[in-house]
N, C-alpha and C. Protein backbone atom coordinates (compact mmCIF):
# COMPACT_ATOMS: atom_id res chain seq x y z
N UNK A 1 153.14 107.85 -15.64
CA UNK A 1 153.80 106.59 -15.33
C UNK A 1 153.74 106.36 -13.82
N UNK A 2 153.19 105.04 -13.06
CA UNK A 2 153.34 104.70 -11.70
C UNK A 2 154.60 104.07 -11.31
N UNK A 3 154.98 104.50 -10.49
CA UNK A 3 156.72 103.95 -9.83
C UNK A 3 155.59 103.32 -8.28
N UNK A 4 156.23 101.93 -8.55
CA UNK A 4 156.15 101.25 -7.64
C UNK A 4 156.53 101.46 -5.72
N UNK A 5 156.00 101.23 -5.12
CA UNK A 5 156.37 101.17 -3.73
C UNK A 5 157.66 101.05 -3.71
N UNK A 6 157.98 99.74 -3.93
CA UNK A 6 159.63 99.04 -4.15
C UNK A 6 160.62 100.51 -4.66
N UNK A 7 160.03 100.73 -6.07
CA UNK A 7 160.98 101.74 -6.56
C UNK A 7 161.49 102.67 -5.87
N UNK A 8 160.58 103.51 -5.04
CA UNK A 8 160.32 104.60 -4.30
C UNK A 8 161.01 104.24 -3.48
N UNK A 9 161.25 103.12 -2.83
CA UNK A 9 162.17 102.77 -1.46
C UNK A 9 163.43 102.62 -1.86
N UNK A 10 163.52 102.22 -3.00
CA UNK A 10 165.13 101.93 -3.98
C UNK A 10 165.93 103.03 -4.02
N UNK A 11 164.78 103.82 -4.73
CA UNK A 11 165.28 105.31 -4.68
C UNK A 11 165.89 106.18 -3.60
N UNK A 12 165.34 106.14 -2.70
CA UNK A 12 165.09 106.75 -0.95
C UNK A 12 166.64 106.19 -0.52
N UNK A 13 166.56 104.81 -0.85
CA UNK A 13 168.36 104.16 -0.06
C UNK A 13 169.60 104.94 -1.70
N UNK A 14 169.03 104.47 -2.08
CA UNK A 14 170.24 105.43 -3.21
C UNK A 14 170.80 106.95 -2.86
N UNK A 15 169.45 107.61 -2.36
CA UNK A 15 169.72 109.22 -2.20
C UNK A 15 170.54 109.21 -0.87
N UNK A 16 170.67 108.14 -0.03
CA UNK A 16 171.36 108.66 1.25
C UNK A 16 172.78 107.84 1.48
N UNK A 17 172.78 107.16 0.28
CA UNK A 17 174.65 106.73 0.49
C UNK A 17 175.44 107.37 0.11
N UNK A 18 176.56 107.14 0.71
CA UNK A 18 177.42 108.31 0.99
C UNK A 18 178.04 108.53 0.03
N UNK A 19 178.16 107.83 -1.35
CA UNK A 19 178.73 108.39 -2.42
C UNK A 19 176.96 109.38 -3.27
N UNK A 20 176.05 109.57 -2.76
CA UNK A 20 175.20 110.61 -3.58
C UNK A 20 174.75 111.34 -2.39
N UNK A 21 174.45 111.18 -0.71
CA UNK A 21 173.77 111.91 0.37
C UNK A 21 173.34 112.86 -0.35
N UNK A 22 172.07 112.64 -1.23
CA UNK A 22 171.44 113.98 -1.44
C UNK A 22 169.95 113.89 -0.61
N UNK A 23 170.16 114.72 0.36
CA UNK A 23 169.02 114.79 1.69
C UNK A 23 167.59 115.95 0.68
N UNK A 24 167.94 116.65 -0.18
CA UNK A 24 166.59 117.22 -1.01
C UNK A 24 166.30 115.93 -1.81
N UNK A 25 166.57 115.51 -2.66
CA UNK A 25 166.17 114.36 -3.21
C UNK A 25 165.64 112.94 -2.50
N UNK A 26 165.90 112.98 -1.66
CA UNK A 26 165.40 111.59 -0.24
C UNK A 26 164.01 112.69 0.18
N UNK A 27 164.09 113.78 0.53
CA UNK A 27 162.95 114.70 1.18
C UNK A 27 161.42 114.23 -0.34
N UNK A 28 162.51 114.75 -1.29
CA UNK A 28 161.06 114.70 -2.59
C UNK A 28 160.68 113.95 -2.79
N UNK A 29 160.93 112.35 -2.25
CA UNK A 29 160.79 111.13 -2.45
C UNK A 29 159.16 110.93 -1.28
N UNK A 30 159.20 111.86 -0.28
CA UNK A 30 157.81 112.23 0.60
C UNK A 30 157.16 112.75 0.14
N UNK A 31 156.06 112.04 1.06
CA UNK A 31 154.47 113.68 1.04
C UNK A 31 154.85 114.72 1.88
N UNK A 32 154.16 115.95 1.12
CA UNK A 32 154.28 117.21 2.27
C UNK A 32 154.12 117.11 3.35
N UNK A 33 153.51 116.00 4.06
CA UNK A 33 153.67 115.89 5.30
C UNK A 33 154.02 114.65 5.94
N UNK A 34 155.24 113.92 5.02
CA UNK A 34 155.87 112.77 5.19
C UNK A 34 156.42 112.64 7.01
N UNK A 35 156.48 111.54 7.59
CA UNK A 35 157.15 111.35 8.45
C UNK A 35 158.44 110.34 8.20
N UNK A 36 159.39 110.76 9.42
CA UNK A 36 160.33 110.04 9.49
C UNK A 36 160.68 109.51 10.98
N UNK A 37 160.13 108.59 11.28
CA UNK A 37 160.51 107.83 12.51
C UNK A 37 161.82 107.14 13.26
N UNK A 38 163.22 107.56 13.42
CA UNK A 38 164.23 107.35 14.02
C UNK A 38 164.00 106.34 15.05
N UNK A 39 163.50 104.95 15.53
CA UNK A 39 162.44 104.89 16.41
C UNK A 39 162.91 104.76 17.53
N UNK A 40 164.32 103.70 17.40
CA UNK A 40 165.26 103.72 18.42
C UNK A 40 165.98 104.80 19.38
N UNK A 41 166.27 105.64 18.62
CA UNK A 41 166.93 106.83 18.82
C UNK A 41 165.74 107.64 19.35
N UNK A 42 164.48 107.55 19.61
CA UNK A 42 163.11 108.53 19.43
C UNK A 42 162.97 109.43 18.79
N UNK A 43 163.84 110.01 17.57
CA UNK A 43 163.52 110.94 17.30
C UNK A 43 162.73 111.08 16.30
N UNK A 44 161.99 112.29 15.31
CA UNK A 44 160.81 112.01 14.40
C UNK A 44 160.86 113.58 13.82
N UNK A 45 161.12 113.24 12.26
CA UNK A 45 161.55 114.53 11.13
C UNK A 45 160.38 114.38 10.55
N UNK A 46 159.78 115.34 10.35
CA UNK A 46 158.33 115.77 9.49
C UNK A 46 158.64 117.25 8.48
N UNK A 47 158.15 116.94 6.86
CA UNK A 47 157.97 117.72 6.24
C UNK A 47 159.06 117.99 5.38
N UNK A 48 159.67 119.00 5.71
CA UNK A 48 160.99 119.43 5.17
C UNK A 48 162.33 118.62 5.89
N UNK A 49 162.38 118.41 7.06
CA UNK A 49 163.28 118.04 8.08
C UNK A 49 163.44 116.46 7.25
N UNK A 50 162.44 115.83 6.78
CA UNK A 50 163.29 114.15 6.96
C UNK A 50 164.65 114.12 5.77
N UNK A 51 164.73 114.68 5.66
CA UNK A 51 165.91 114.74 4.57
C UNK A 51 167.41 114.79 5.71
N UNK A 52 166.89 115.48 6.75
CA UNK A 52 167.96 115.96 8.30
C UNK A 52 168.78 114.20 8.51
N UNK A 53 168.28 113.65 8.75
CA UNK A 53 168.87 112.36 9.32
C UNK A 53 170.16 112.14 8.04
N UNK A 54 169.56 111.85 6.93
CA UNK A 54 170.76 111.64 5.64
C UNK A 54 171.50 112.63 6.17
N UNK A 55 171.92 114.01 6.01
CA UNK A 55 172.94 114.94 6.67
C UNK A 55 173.73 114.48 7.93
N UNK A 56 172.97 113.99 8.99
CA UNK A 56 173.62 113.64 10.03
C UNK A 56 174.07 112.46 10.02
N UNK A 57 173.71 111.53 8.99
CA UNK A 57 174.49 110.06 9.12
C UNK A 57 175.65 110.33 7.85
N UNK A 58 175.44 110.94 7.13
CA UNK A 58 176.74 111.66 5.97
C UNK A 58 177.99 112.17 7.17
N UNK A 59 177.39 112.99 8.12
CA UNK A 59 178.41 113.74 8.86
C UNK A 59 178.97 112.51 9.72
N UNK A 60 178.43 111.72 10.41
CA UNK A 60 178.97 110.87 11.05
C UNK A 60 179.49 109.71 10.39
N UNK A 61 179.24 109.34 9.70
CA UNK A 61 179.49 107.73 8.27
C UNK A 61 179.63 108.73 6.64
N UNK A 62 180.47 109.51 6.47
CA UNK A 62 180.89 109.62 5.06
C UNK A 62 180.77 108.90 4.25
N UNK A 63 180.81 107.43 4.82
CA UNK A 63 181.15 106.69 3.45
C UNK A 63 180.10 105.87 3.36
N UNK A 64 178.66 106.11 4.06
CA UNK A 64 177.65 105.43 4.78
C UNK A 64 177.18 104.36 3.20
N UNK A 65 176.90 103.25 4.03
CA UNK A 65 176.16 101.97 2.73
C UNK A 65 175.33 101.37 3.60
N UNK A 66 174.28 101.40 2.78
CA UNK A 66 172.82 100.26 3.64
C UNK A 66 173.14 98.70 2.77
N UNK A 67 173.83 98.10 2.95
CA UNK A 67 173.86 96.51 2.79
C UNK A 67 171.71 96.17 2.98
N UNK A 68 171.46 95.68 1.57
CA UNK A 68 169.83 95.67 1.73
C UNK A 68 170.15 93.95 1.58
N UNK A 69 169.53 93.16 2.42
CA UNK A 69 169.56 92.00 2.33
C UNK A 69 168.59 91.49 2.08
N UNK A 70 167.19 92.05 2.76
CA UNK A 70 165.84 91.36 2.41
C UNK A 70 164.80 92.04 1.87
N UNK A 71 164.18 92.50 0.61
CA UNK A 71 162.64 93.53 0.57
C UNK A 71 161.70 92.44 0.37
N UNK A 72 160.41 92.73 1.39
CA UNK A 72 159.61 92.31 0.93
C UNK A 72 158.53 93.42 1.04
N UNK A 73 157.74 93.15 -0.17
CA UNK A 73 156.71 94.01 -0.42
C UNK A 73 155.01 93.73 -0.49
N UNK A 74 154.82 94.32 0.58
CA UNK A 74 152.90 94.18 0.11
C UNK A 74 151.83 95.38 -0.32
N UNK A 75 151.97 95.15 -0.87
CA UNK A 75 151.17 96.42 -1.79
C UNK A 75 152.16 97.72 -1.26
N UNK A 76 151.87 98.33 -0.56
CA UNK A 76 152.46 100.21 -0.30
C UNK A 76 153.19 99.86 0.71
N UNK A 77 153.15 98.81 1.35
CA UNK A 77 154.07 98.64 2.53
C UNK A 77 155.21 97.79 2.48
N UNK A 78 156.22 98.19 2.50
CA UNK A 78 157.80 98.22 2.13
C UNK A 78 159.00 97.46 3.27
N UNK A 79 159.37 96.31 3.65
CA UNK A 79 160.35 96.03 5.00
C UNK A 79 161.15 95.78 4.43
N UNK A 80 162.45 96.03 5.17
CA UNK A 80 163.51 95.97 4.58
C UNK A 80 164.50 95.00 5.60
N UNK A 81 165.29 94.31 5.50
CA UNK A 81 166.05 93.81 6.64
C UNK A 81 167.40 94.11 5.98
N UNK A 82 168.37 94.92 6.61
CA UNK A 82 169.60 95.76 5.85
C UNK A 82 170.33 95.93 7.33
N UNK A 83 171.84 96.03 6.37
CA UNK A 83 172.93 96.48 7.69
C UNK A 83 173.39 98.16 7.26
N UNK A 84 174.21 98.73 7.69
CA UNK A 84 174.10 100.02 8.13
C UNK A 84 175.69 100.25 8.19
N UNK A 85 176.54 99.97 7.21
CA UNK A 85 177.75 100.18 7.30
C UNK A 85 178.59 101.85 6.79
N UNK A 86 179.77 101.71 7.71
CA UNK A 86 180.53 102.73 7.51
C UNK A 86 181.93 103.04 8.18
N UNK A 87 182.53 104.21 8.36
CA UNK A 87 183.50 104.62 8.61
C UNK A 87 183.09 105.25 9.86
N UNK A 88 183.06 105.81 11.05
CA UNK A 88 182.95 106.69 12.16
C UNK A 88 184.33 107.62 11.67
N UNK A 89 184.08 108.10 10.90
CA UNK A 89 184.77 109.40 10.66
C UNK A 89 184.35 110.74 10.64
N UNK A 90 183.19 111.04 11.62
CA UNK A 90 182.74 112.54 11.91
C UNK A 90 182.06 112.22 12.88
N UNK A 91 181.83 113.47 13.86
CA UNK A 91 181.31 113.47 15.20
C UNK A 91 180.19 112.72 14.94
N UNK A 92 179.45 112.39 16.14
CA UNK A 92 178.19 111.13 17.25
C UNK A 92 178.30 111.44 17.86
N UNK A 93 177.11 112.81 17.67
CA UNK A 93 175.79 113.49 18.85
C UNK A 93 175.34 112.40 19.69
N UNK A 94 175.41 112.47 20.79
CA UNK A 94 174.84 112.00 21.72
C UNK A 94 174.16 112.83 23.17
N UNK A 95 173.35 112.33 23.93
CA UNK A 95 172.99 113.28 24.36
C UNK A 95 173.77 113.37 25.88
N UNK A 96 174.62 113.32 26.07
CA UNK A 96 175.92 113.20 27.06
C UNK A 96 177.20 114.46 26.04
N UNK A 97 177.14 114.29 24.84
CA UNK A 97 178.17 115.09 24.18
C UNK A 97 178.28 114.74 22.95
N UNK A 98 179.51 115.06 22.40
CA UNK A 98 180.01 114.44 21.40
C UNK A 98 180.52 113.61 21.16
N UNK A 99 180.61 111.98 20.64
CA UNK A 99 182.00 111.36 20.25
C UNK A 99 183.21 111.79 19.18
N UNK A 100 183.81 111.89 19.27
CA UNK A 100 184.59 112.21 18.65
C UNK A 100 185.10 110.96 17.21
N UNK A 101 185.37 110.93 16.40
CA UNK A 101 185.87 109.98 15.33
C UNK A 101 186.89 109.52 15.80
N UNK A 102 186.56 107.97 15.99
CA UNK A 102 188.03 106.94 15.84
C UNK A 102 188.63 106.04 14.61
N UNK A 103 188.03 106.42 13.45
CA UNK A 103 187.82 105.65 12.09
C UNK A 103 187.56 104.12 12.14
N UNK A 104 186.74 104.11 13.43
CA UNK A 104 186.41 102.50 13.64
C UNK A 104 185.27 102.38 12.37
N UNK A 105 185.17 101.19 12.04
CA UNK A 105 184.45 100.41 10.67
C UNK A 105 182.83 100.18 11.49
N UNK A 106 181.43 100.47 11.22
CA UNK A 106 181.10 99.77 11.68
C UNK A 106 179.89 98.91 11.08
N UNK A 107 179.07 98.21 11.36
CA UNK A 107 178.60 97.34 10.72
C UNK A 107 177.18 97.03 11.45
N UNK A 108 176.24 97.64 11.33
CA UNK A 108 174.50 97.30 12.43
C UNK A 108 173.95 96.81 11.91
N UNK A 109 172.55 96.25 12.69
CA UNK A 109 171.44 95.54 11.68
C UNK A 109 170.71 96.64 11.80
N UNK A 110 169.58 96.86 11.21
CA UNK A 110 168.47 97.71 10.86
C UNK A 110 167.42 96.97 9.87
N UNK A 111 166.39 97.05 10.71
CA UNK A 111 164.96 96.90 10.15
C UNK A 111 164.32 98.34 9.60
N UNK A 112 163.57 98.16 8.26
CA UNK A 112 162.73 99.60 7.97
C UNK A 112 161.63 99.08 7.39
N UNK A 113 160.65 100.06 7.56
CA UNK A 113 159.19 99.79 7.13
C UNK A 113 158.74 101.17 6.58
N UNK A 114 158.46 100.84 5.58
CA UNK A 114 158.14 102.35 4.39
C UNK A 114 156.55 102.19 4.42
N UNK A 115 155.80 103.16 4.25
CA UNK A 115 154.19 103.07 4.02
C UNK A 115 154.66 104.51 2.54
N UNK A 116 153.60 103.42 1.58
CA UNK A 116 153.85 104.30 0.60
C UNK A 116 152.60 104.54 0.17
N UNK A 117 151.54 105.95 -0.47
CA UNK A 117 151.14 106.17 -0.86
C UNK A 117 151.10 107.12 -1.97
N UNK A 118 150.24 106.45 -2.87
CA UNK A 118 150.60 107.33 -4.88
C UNK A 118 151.99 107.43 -4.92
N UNK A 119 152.42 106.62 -4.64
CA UNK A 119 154.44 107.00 -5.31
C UNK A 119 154.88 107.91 -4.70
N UNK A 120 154.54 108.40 -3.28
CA UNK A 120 155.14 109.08 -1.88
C UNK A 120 155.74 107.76 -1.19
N UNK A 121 156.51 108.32 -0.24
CA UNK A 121 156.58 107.84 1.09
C UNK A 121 155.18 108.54 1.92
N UNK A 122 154.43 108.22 2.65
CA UNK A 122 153.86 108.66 3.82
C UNK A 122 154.41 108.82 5.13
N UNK A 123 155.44 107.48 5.38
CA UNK A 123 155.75 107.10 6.41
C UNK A 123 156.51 106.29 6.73
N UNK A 124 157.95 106.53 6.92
CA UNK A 124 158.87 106.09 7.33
C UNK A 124 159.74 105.50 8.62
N UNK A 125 159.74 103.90 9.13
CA UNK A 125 159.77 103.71 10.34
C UNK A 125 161.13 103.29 10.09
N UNK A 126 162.23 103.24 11.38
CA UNK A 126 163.80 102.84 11.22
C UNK A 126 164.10 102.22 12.38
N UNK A 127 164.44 101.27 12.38
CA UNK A 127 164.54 100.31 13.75
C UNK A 127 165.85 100.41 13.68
N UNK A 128 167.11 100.70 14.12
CA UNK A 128 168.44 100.91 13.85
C UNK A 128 168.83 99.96 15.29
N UNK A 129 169.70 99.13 14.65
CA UNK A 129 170.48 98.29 16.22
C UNK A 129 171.55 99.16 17.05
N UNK A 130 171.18 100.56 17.38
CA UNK A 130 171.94 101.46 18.50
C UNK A 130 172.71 100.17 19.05
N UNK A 131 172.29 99.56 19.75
CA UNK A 131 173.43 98.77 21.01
C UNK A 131 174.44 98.69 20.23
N UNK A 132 174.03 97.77 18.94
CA UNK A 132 175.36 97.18 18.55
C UNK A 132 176.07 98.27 17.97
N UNK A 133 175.83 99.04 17.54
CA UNK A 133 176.43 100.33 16.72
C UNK A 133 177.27 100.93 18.38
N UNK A 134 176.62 101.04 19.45
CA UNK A 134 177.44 101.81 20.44
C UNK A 134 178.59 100.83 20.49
N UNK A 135 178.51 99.71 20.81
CA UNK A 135 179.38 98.82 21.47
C UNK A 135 180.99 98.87 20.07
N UNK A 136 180.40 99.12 19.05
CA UNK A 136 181.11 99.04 17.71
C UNK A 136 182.30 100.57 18.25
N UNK A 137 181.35 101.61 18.73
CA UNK A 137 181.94 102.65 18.40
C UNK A 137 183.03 102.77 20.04
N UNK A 138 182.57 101.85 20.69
CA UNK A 138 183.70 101.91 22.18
C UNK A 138 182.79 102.62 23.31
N UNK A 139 180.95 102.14 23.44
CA UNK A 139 180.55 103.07 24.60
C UNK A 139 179.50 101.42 24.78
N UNK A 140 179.84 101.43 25.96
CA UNK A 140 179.54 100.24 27.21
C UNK A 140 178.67 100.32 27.43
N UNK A 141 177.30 100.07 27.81
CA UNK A 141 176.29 99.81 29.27
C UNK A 141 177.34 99.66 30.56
N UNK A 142 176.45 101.06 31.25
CA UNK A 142 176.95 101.00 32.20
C UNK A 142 176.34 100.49 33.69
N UNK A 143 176.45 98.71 33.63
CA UNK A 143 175.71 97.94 34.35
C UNK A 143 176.39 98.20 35.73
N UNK A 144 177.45 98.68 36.38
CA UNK A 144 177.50 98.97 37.92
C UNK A 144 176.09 100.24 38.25
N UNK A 145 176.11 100.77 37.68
CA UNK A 145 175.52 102.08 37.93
C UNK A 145 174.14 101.83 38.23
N UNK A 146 173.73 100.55 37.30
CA UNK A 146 171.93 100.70 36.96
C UNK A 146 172.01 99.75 38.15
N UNK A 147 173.24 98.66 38.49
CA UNK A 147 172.74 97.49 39.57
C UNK A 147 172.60 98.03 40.85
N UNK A 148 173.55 99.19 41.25
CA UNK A 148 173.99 100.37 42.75
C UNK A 148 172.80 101.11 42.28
N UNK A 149 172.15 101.64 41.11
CA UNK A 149 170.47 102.66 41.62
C UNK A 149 169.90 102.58 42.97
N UNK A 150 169.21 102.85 43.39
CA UNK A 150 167.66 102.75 44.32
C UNK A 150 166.76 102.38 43.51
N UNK A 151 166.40 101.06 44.00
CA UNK A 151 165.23 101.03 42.97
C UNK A 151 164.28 101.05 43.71
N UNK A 152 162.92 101.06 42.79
CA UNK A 152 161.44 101.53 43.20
C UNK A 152 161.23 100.66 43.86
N UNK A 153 160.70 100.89 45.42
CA UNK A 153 159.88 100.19 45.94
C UNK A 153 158.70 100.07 46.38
């Protein structure tokens, strides 16, 4: 039986909300040498690891829901236009420290683009709206700092 591109992506958002976060079941949904592109954030899970991100957005958003508002599909290639809701009820790694949980609500946009081959993922891209998600969680741009720099001359 062939499971569709679509399906495969259906599947993939099912395994990582926070009432199922099953990060092996989101992983089997890849090829053995699936990627996972964080793109905003830069970071990038290959193989066994992309299942890692579901764990860390479980730990930080328990109650995590992808609001899917738009799929469109062309053949193996998958976009999604979705929001990114939850609870901030567990630590947000950052690379300054930790945040700590304020049970603020929060609510992002996020773009995704799936490349699917034979009823794999190949390749997984995540455009996540960081700004608005920081500004949600109580962390500023800190525009005195960047305007007082030295800049290049």
């Amino acid at each position: 039986m062939s499971t569709s591109a679509e399906e495969v992506v259906r599947a993939a958002y099912r395994a990582a909300e926070g009432d199922a976060l099953d990060a092996d079941g989101f992983r089997k949904l890849f090829t053995e040498d699936g990627v996972l592109n964080n793109v905003v954030a830069g970071e990038t899970y290959v193989g066994d690891r992309v299942g890692d991100l579901v764990l860390s957005m479980g730990r930080f958003l328990p109650d995590v829901h992808r609001e899917l508002h738009r799929f469109h599909v062309q053949g193996d290639l998958v976009t999604v236009e979705l929001s990114i809701r939850g609870t901030f009820a567990g630590p947000f790694e950052t690379p300054a420290g930790v945040l700590q949980p304020t049970g603020a609500k929060v609510d992002f946009p996020t773009a995704d683009f799936w490349y699917v081959e034979n009823g794999k993922i190949k390749t997984f891209n995540c455009y996540a709206g960081i700004s608005v998600l920081l500004v949600q969680l109580g962390v500023y741009p800190d525009f005195a700092s960047a305007i007082n720099a030295p800049g290049a001359e």
